[in-house]
Protein backbone atom coordinates (compact mmCIF):
# COMPACT_ATOMS: atom_id res chain seq x y z
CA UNK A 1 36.21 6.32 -41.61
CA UNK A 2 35.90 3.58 -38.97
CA UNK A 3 35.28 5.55 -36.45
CA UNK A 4 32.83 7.78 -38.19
CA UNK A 5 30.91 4.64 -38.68
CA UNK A 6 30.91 3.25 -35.46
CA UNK A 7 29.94 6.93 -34.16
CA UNK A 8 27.00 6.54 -36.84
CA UNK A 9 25.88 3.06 -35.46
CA UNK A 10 25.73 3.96 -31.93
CA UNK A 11 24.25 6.93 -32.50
CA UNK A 12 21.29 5.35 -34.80
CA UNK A 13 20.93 2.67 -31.58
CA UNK A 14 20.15 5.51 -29.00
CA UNK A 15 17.88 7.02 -31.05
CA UNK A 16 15.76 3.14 -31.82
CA UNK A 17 15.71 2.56 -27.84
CA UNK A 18 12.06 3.06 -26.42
CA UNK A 19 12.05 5.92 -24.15
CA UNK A 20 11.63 4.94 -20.46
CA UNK A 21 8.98 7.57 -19.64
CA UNK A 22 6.51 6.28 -22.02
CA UNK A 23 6.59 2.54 -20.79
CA UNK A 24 4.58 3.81 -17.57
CA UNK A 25 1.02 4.52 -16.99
CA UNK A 26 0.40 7.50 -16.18
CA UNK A 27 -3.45 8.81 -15.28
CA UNK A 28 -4.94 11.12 -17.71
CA UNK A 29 -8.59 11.58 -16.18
CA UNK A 30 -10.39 10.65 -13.12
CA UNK A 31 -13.64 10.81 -11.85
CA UNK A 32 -14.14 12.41 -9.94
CA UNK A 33 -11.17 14.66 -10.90
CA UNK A 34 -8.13 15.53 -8.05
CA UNK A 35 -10.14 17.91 -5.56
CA UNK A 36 -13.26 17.86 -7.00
CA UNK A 37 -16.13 17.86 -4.44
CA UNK A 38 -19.05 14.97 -4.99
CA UNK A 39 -22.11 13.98 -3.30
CA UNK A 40 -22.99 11.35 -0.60
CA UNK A 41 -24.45 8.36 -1.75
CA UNK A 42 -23.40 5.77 -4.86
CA UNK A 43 -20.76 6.45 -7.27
CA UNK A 44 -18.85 4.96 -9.73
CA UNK A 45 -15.22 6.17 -10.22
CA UNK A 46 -13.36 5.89 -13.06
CA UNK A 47 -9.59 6.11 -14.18
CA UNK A 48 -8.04 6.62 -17.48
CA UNK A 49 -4.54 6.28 -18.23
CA UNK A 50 -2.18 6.74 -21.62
CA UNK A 51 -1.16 3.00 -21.91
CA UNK A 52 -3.19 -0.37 -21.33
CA UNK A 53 -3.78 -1.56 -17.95
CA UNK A 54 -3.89 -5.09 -16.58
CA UNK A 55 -7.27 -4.75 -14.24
CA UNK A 56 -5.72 -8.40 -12.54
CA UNK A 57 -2.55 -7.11 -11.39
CA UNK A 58 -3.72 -3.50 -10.42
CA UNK A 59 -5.51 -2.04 -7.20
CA UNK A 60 -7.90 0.99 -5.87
CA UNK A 61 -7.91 1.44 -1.78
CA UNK A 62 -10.01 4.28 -0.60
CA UNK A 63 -9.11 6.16 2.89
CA UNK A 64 -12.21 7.72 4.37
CA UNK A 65 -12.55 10.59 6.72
CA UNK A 66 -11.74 7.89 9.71
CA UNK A 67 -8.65 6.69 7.65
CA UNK A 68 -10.01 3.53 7.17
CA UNK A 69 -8.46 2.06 4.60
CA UNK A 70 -10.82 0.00 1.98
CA UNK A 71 -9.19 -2.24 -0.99
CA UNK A 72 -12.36 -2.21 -3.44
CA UNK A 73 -13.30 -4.32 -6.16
CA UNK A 74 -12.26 -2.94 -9.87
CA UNK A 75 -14.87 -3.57 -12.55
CA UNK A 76 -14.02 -6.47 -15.01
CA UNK A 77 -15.51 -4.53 -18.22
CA UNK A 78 -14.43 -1.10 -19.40
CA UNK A 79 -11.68 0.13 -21.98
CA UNK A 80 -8.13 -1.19 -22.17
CA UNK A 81 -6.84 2.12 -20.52
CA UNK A 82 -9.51 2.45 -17.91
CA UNK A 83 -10.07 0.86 -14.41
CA UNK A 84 -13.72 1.44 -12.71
CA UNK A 85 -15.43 0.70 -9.53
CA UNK A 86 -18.54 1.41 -7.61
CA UNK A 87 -18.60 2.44 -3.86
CA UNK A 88 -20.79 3.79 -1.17
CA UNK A 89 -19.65 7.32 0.11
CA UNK A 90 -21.80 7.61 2.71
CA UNK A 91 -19.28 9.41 5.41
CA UNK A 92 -18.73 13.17 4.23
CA UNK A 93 -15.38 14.35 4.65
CA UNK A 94 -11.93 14.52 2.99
CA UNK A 95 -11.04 10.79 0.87
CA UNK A 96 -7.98 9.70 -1.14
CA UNK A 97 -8.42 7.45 -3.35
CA UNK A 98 -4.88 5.52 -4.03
CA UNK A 99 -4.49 3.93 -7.03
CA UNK A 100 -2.28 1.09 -7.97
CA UNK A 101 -2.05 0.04 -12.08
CA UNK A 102 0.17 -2.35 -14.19
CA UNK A 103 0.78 -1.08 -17.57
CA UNK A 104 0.54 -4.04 -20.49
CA UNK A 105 4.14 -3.55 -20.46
CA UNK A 106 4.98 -4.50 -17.11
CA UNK A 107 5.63 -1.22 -15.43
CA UNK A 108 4.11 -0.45 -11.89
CA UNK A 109 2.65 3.26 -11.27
CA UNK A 110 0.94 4.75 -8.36
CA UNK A 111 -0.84 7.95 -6.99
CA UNK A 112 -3.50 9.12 -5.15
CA UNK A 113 -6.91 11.63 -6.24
CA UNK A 114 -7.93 13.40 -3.52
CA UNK A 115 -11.32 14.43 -2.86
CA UNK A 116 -14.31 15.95 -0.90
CA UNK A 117 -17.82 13.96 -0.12
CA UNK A 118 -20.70 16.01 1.19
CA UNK A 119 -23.62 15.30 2.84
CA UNK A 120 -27.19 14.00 1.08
């Protein structure tokens, strides 16, 4: 009977522990969207994840078609899941934008949106 109990417990313990995979942020919707092709000129990009993000602690760096690399400036207002910024595309070509977030909870998550700018 012991055993069967202690089986019981354990079991019940697994089953309370938060799953790892949900404690990261993980990007649900971009703007532009992974290979999309935009325009020259102003944009604002946006980035929506599954979790909360802390805007302080998180980063955006955009690689042009020269592979300069450009650390830009993430708007303070905006949803709890959503990071924004404005930037000048005025290069056409092939750009990555990398992005950096912290989730509320403390967990770090990357990746990069790739995507086209053509001329005016």
């Amino acid at each position: 009977m012991a055993i069967r109990h202690i089986t019981m417990v354990t079991l019940l313990g697994i089953a309370l522990l938060p799953c790892g995979a949900s404690a990261h942020a993980i990007l649900m919707q971009s703007t532009p969207a992974a290979g999309a092709t935009v325009s020259a000129g102003r944009q604002t990009m946006s980035f929506r994840y599954n979790s909360r993000i802390d805007r302080d602690r998180s980063r955006l760096t955009l690689t042009g078609p020269d592979h300069h690399q450009s650390v830009l400036t993430i708007i303070p207002a905006g949803g709890p899941d959503t990071i924004e910024t404005n930037v000048d595309l005025t290069m056409p070509g092939a750009y990555i934008m990398r992005w950096q977030v912290l989730a509320i909870d403390g967990h770090i998550t990357r990746g990069d949106v790739p995507f086209t700018v053509t001329g005016h």
